[in-house]
N, C-alpha and C. Protein backbone atom coordinates (compact mmCIF):
# COMPACT_ATOMS: atom_id res chain seq x y z
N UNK A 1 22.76 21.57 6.47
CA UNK A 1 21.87 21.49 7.62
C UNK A 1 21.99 20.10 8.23
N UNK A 2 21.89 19.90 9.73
CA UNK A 2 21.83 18.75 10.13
C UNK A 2 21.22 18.98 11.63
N UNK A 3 20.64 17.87 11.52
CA UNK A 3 19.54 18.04 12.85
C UNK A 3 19.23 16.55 13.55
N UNK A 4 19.38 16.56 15.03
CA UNK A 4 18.41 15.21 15.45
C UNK A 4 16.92 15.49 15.66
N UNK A 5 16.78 14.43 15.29
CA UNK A 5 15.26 14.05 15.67
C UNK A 5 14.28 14.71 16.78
N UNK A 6 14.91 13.96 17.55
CA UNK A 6 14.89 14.58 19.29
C UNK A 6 14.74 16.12 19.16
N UNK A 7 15.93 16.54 18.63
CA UNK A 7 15.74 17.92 18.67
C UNK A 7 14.40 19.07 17.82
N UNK A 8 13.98 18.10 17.23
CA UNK A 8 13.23 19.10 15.82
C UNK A 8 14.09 19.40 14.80
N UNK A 9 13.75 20.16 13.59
CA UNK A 9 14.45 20.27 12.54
C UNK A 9 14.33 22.01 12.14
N UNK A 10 13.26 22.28 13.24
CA UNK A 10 13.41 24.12 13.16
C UNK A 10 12.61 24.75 11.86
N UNK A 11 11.74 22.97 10.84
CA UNK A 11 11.51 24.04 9.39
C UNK A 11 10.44 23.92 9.31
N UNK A 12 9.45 25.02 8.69
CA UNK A 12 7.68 24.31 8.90
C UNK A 12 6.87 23.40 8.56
N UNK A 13 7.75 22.43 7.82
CA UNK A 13 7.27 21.20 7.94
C UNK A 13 8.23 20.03 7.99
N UNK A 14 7.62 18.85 8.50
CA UNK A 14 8.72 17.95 8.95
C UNK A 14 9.39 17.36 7.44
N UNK A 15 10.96 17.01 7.33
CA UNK A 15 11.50 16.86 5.95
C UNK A 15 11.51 15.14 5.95
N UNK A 16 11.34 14.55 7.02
CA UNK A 16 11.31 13.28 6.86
C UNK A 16 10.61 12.26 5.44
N UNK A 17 9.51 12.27 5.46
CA UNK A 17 8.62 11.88 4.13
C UNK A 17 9.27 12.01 3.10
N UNK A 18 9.74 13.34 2.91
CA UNK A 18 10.61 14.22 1.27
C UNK A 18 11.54 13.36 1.46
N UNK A 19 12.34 12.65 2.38
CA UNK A 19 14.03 12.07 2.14
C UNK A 19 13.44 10.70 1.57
N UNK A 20 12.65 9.91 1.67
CA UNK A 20 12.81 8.70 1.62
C UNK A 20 11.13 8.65 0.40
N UNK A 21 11.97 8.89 -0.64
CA UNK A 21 10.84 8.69 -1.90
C UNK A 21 11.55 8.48 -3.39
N UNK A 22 10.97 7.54 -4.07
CA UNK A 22 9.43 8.19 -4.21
C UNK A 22 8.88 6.53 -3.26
N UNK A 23 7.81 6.21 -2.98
CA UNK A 23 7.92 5.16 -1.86
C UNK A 23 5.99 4.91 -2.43
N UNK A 24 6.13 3.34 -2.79
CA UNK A 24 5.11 3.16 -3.36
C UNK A 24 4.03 3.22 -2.41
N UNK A 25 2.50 3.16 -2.88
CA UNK A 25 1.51 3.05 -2.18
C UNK A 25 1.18 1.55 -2.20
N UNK A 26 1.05 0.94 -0.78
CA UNK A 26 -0.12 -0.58 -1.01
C UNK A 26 -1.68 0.55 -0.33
N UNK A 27 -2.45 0.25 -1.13
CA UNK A 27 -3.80 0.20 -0.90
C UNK A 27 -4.37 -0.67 0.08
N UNK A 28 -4.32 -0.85 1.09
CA UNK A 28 -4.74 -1.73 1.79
C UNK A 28 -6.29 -1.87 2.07
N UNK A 29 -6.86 -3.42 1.58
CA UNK A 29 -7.99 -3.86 1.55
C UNK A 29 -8.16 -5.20 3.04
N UNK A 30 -9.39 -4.28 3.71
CA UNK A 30 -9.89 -5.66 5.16
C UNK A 30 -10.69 -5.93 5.31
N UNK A 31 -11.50 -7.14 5.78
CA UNK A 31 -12.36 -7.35 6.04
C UNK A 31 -12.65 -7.52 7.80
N UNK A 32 -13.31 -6.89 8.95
CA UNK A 32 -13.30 -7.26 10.09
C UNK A 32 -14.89 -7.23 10.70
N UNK A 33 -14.86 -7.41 11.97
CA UNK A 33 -16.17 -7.22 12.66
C UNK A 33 -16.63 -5.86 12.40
N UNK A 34 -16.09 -5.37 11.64
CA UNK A 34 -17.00 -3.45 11.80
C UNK A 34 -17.32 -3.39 9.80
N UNK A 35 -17.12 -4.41 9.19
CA UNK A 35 -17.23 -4.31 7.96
C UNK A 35 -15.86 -4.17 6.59
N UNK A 36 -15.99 -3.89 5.61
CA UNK A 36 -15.08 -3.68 4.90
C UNK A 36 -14.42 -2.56 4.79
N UNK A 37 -12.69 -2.32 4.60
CA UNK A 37 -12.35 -1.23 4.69
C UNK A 37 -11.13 -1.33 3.90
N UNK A 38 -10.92 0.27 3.14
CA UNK A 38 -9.69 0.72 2.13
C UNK A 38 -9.21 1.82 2.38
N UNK A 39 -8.16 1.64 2.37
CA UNK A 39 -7.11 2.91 2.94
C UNK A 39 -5.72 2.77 2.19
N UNK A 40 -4.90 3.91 2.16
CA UNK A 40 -3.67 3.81 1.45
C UNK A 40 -2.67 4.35 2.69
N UNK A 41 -1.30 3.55 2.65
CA UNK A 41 -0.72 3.43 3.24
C UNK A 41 0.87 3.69 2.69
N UNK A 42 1.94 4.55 2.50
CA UNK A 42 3.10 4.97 1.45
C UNK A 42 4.38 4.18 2.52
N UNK A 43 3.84 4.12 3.67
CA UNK A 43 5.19 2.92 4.42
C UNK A 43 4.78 1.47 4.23
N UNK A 44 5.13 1.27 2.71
CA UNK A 44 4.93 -0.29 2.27
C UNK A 44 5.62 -0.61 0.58
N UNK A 45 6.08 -2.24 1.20
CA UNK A 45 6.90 -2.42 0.44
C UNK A 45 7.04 -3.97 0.74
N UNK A 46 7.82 -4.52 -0.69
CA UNK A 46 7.78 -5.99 -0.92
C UNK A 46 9.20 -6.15 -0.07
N UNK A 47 9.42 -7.45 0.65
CA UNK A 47 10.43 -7.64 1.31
C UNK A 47 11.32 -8.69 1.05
N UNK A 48 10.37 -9.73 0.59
CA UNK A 48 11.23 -11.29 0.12
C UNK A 48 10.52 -11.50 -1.00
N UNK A 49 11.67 -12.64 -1.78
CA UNK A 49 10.76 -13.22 -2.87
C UNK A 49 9.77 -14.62 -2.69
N UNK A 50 10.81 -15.51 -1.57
CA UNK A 50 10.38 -16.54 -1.56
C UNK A 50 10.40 -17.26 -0.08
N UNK A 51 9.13 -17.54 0.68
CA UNK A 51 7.95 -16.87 -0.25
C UNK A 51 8.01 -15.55 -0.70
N UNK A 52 7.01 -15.09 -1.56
CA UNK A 52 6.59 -13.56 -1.64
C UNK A 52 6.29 -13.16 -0.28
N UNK A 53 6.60 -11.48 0.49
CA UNK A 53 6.27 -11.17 1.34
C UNK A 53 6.77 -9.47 1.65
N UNK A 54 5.64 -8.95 2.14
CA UNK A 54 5.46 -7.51 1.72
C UNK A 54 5.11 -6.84 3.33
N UNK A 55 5.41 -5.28 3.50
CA UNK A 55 5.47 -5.11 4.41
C UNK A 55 4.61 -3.73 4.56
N UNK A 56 3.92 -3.20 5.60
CA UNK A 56 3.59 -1.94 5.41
C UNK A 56 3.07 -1.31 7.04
N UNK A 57 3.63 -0.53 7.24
CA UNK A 57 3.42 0.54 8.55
C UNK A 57 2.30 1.22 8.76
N UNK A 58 1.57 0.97 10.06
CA UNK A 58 0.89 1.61 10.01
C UNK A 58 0.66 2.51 11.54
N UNK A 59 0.71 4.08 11.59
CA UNK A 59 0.59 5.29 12.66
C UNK A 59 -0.64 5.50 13.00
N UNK A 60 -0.50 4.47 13.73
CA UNK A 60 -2.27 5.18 15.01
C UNK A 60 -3.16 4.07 14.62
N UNK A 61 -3.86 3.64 15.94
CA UNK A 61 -4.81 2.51 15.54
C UNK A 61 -6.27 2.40 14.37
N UNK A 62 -5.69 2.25 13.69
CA UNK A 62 -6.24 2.45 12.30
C UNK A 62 -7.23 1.38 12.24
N UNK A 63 -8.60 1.51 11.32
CA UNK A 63 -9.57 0.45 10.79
C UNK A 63 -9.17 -0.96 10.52
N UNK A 64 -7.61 -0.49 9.95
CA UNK A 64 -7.03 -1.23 9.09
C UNK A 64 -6.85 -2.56 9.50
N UNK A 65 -5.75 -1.36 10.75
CA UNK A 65 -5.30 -2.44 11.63
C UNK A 65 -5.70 -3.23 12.98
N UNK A 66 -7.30 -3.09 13.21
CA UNK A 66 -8.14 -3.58 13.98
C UNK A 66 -8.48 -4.92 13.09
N UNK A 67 -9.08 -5.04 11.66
CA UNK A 67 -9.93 -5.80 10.83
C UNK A 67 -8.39 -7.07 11.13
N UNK A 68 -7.51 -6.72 10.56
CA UNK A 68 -6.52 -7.81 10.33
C UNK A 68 -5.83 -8.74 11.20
N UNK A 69 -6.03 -7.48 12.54
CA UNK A 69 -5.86 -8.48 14.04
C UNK A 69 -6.81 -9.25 14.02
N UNK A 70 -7.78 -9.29 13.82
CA UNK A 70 -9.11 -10.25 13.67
C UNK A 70 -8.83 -11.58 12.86
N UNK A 71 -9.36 -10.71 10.92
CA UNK A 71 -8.93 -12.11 10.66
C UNK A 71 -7.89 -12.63 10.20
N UNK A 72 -6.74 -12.00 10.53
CA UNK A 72 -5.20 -12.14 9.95
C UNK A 72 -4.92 -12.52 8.76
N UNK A 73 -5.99 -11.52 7.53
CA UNK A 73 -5.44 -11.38 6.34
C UNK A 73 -5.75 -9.87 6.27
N UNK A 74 -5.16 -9.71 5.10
CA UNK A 74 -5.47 -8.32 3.85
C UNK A 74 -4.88 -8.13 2.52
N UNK A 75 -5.09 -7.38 2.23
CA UNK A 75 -4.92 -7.52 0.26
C UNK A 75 -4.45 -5.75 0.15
N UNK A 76 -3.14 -6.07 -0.62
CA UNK A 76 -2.56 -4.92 -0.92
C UNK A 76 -3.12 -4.96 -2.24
N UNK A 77 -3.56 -3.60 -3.12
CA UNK A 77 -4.34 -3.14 -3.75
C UNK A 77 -3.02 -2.04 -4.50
N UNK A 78 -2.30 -2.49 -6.16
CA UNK A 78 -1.32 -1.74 -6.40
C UNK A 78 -2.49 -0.38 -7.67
N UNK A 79 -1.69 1.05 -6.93
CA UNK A 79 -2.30 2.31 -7.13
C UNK A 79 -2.02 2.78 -8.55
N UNK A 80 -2.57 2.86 -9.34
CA UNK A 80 -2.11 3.73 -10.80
C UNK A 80 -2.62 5.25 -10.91
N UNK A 81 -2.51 5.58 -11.85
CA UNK A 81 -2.66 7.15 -11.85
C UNK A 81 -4.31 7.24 -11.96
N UNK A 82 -4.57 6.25 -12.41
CA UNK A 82 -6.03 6.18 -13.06
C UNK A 82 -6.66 6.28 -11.86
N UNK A 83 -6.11 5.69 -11.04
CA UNK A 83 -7.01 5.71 -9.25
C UNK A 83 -6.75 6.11 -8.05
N UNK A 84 -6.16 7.57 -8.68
CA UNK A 84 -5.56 8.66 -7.40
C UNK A 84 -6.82 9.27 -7.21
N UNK A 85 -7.71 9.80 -7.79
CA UNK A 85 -8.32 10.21 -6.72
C UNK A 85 -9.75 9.31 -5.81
N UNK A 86 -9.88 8.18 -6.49
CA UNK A 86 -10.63 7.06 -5.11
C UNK A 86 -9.39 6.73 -4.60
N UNK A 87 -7.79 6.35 -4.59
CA UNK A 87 -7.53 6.53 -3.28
C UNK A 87 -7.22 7.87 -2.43
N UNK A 88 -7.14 8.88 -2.73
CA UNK A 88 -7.40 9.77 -2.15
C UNK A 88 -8.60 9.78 -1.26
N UNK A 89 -9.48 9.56 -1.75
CA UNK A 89 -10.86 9.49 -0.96
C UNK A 89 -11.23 8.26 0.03
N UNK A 90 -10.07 7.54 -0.64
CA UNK A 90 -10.25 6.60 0.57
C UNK A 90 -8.89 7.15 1.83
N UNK A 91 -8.69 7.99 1.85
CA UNK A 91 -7.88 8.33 2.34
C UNK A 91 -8.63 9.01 3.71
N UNK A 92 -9.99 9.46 3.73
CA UNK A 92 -10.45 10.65 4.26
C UNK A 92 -10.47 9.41 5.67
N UNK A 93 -10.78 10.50 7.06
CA UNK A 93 -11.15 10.10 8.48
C UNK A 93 -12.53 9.80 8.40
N UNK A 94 -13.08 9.28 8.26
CA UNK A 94 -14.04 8.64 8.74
C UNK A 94 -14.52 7.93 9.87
N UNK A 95 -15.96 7.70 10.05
CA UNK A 95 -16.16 7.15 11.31
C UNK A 95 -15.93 5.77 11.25
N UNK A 96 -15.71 4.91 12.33
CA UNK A 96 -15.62 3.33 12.31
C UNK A 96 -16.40 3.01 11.49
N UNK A 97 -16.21 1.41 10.76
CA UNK A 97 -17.45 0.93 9.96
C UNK A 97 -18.08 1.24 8.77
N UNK A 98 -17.61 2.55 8.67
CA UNK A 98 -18.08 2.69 6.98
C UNK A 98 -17.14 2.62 6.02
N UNK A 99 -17.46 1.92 5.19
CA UNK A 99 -16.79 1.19 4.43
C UNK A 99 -16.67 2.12 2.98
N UNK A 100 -14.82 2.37 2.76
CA UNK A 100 -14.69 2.89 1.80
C UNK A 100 -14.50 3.08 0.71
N UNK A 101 -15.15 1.23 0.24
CA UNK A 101 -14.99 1.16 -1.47
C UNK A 101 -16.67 2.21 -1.49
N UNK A 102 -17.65 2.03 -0.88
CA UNK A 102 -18.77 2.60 -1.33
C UNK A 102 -18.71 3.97 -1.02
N UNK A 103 -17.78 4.13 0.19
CA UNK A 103 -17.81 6.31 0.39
C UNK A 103 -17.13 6.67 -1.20
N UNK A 104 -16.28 6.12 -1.71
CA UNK A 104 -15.35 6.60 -2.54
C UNK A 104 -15.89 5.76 -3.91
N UNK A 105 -17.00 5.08 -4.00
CA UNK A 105 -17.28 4.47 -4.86
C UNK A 105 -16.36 3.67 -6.12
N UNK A 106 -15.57 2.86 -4.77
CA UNK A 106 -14.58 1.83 -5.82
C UNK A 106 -15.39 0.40 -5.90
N UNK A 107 -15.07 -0.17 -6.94
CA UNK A 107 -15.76 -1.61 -7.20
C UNK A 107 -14.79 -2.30 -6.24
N UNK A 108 -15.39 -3.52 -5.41
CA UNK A 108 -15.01 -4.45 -5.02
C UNK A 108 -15.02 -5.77 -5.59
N UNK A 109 -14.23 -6.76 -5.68
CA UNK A 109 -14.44 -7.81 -6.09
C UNK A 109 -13.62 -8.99 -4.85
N UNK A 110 -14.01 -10.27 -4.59
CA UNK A 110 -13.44 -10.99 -3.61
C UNK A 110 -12.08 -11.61 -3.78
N UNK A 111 -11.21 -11.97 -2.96
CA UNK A 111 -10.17 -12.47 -2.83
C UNK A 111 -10.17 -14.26 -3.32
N UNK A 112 -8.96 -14.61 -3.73
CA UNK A 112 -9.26 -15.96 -4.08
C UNK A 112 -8.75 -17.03 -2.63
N UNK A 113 -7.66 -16.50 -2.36
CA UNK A 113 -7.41 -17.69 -1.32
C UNK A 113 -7.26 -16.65 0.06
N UNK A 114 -8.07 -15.74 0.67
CA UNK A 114 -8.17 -15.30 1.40
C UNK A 114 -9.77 -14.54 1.74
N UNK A 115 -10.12 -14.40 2.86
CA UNK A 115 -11.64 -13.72 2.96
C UNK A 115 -11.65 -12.38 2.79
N UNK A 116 -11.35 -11.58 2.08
CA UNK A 116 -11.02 -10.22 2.06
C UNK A 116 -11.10 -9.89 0.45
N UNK A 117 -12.10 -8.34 1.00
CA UNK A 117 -12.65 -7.75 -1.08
C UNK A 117 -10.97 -7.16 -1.03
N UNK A 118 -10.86 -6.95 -2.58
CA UNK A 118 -9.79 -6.54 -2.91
C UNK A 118 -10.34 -5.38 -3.97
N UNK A 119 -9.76 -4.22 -4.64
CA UNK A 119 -9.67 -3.39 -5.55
C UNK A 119 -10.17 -4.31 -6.90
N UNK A 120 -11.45 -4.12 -7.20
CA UNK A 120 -11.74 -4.54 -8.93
C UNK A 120 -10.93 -4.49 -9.77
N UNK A 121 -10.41 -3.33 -9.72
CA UNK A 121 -10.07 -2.84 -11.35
C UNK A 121 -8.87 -2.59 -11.07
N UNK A 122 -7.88 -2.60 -9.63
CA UNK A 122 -6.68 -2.44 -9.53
C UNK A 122 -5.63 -3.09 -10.64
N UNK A 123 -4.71 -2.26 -11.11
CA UNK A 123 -3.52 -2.84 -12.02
C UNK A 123 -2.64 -4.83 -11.17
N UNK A 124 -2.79 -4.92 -10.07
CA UNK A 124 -2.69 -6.21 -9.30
C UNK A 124 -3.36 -5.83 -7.63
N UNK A 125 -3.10 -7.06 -7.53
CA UNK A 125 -3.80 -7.34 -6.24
C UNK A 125 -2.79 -8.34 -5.67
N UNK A 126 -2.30 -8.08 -4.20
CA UNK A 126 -1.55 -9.24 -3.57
C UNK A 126 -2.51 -9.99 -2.31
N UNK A 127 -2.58 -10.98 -2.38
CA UNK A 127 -3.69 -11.65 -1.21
C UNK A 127 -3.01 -11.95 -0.24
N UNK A 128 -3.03 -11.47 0.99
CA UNK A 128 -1.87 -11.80 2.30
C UNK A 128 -2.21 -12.34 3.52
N UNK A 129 -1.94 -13.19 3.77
CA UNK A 129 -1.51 -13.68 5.17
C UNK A 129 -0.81 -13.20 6.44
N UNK A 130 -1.18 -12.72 7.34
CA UNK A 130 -0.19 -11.51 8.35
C UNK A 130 0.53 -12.87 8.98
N UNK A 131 1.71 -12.28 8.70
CA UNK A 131 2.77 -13.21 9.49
C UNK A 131 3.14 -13.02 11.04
N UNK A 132 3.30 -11.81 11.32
CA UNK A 132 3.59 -10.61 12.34
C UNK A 132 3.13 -9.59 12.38
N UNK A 133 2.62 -8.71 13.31
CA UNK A 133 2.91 -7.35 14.06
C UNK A 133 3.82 -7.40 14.94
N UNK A 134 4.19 -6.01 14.29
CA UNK A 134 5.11 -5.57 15.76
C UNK A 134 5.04 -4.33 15.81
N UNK A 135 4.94 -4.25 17.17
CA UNK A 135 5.05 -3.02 17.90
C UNK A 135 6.20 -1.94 18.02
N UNK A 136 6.05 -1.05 17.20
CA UNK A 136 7.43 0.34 16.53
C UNK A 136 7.32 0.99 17.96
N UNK A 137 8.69 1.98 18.06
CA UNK A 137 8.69 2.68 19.33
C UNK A 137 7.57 3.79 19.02
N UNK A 138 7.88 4.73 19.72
CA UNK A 138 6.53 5.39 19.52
C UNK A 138 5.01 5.20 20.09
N UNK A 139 4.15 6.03 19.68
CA UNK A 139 3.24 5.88 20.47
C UNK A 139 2.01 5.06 19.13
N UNK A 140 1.39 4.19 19.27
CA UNK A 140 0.42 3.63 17.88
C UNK A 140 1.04 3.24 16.74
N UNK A 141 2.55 3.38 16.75
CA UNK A 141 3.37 2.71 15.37
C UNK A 141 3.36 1.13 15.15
N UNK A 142 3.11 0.27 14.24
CA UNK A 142 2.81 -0.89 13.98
C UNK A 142 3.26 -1.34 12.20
N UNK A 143 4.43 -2.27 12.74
CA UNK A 143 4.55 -2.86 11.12
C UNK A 143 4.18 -4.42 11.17
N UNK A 144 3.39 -4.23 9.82
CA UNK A 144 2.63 -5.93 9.39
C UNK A 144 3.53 -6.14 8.46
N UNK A 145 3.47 -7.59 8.70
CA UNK A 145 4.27 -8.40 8.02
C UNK A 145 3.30 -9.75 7.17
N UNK A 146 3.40 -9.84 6.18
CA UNK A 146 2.69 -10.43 5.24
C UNK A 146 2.99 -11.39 4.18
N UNK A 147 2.56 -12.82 4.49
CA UNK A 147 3.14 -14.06 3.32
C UNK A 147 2.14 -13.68 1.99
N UNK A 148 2.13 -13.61 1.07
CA UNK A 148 1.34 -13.37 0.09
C UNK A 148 1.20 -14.82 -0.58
N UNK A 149 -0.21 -14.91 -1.07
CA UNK A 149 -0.87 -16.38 -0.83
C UNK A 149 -0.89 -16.66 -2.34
N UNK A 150 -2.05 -15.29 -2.78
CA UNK A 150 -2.19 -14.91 -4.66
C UNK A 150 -2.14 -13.92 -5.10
N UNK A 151 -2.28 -13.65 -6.15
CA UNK A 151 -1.53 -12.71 -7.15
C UNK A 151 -2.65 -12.49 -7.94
N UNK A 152 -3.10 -11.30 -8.00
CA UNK A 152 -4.25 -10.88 -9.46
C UNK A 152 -3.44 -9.87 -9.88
N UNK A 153 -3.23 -9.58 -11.57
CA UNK A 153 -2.62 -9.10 -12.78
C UNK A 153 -4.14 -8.72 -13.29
N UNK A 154 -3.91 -7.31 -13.53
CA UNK A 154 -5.12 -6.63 -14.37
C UNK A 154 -4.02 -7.28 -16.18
N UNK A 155 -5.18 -7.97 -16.97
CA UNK A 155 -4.75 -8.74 -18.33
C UNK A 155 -4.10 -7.46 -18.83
N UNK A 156 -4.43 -6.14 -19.13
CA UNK A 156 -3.70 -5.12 -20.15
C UNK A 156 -2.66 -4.89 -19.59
N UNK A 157 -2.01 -5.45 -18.29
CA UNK A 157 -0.83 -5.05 -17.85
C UNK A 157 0.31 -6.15 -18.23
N UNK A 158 -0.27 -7.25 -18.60
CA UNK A 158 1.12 -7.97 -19.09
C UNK A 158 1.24 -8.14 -20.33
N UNK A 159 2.55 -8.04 -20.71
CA UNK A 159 2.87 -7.31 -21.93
C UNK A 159 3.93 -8.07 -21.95
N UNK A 160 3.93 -9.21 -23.37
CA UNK A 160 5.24 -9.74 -23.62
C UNK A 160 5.44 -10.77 -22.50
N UNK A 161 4.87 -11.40 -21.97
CA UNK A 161 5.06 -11.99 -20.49
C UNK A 161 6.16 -11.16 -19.46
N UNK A 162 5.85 -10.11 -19.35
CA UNK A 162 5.92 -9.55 -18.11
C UNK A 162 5.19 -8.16 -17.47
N UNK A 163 4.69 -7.81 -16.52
CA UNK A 163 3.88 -7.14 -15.58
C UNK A 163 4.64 -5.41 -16.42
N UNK A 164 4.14 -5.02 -17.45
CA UNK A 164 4.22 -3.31 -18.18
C UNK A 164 3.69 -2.37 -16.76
N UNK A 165 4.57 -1.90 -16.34
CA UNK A 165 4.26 -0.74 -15.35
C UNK A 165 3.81 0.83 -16.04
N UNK A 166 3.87 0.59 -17.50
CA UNK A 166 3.74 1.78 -18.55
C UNK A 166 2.13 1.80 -18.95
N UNK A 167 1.87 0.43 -18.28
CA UNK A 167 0.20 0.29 -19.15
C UNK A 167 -0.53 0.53 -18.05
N UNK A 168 -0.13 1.28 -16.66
CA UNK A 168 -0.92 1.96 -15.98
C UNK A 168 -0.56 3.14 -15.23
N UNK A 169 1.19 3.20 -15.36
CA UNK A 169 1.42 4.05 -14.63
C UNK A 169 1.35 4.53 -12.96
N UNK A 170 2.01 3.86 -12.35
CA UNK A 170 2.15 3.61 -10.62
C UNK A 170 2.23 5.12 -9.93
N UNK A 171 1.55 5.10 -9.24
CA UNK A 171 1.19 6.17 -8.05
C UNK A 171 2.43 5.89 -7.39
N UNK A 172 3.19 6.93 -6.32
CA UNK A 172 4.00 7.01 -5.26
C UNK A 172 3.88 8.24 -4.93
N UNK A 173 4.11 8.10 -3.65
CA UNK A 173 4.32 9.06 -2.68
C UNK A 173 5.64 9.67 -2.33
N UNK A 174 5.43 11.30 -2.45
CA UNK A 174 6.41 12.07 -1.90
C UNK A 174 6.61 12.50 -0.43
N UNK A 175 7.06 13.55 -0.09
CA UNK A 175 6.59 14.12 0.70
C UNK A 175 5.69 15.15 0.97
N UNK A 176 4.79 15.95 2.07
CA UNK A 176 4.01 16.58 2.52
C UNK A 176 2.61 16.62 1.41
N UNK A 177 2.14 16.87 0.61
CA UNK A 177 0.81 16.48 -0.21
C UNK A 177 1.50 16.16 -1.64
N UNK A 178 2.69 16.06 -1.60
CA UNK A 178 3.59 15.53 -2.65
C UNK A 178 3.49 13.83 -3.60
N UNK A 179 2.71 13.79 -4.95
CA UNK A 179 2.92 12.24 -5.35
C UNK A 179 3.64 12.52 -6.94
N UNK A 180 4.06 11.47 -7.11
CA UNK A 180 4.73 11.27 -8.67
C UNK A 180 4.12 9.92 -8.69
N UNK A 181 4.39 10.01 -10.42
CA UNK A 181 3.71 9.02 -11.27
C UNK A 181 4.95 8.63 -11.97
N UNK A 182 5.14 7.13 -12.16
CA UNK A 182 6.28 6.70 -12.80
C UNK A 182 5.76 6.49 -14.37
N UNK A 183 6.24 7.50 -15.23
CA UNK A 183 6.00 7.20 -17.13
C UNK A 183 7.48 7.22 -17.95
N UNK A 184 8.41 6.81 -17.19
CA UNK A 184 9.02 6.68 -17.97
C UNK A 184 10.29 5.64 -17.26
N UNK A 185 10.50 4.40 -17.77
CA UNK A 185 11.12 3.01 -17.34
C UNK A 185 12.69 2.81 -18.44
N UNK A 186 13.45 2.42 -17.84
CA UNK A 186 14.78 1.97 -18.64
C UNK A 186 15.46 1.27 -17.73
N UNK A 187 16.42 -0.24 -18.49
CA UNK A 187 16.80 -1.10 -18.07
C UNK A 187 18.34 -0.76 -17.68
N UNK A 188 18.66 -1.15 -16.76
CA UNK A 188 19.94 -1.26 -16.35
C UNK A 188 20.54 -2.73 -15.54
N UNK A 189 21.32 -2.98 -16.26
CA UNK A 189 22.32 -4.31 -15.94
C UNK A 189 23.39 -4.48 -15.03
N UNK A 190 23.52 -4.94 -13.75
CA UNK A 190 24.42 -5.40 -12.99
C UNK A 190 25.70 -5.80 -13.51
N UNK A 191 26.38 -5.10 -12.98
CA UNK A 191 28.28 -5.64 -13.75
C UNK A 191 28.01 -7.03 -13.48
N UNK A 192 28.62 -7.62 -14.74
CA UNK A 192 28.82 -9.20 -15.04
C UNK A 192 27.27 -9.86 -15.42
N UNK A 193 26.34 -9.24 -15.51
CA UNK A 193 24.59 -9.54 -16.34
C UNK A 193 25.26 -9.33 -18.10
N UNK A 194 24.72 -10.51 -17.86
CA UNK A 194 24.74 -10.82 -19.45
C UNK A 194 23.51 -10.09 -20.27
């Protein structure tokens, strides 16, 4: 099968999402003039190391992305299995302003070098600085661009001095109501890695 865009794809649901996975979730945490707000977002992803800097898309003028034009931070919030369904629920449409650590009853706790609650009990927390928006073709498409300032590590996740993705088990997104859970990790070495 092969199809453009432009054209449609002819199948009853769009296959786009399904090609490009499994594609992590940032949780995105804001603070703006309408109050605090959490939402999950599966077009996001770390981009550089140094600085650290992470990226995530967002379709249609979102809570999200009103609060951060404001105060040009937010806090990616990393998803484990343990907290699929508050982000699910933070997932729902809601009206402006209500704030969805309390619809979905997630704990908040504050950011260290930024003004923005972040996920309590999240497995980490990245504290960000918006570097950029930009404006995607399309109609409401928008990718943020983000220096990450600090770093919160839930303690049962480091293991051996380094970040165990086994001691919580990471949420990702498939396609159409599609998620996997990563439980099972193995190392692989670059020709010429010692």
């Amino acid at each position: 099968m092969f199809y453009r865009p432009q054209d449609g794809h002819g199948l009853p649901h769009n296959p786009f999402n399904a090609l490009i996975t499994p594609r992590p979730i940032g949780w995105i945490s804001t603070r703006g003039p309408m109050g605090d707000n959490l939402a999950p977002y599966s077009f996001f992803n770390a981009v550089a190391y140094v600085p650290p800097q992470v990226m995530f898309a967002s379709t249609g003028a979102k809570d999200s992305l009103a609060a951060l034009e404001v105060s040009g931070v937010f806090c990616v919030n990393i998803v484990g299995i343990a907290q699929k369904d508050d982000m699910n629920a933070t997932s729902a449409a809601l009206p402006r302003g209500v704030d969805e650590f309390t619809h979905a009853g997630v704990a908040k706790a504050e950011c260290d070098t930024i003004a923005c609650p972040r996920v309590a009990g999240a497995p980490a927390s990245l504290e960000c600085r918006v570097t950029r928006i930009i404006a995607l073709n399309g109609t409401d498409n928008f990718l943020i661009l983000g220096e990450v300032t600090g770093i919160h590590l839930r303690d049962d996740c480091v293991v051996g001095g380094r970040f165990d993705v086994t001691r919580f088990h990471p949420l990702a997104r498939l396609g159409y109501r599609d998620y996997a859970v990563v439980r099972d990790v193995f190392e692989l070495a670059r020709p010429g890695e010692g």
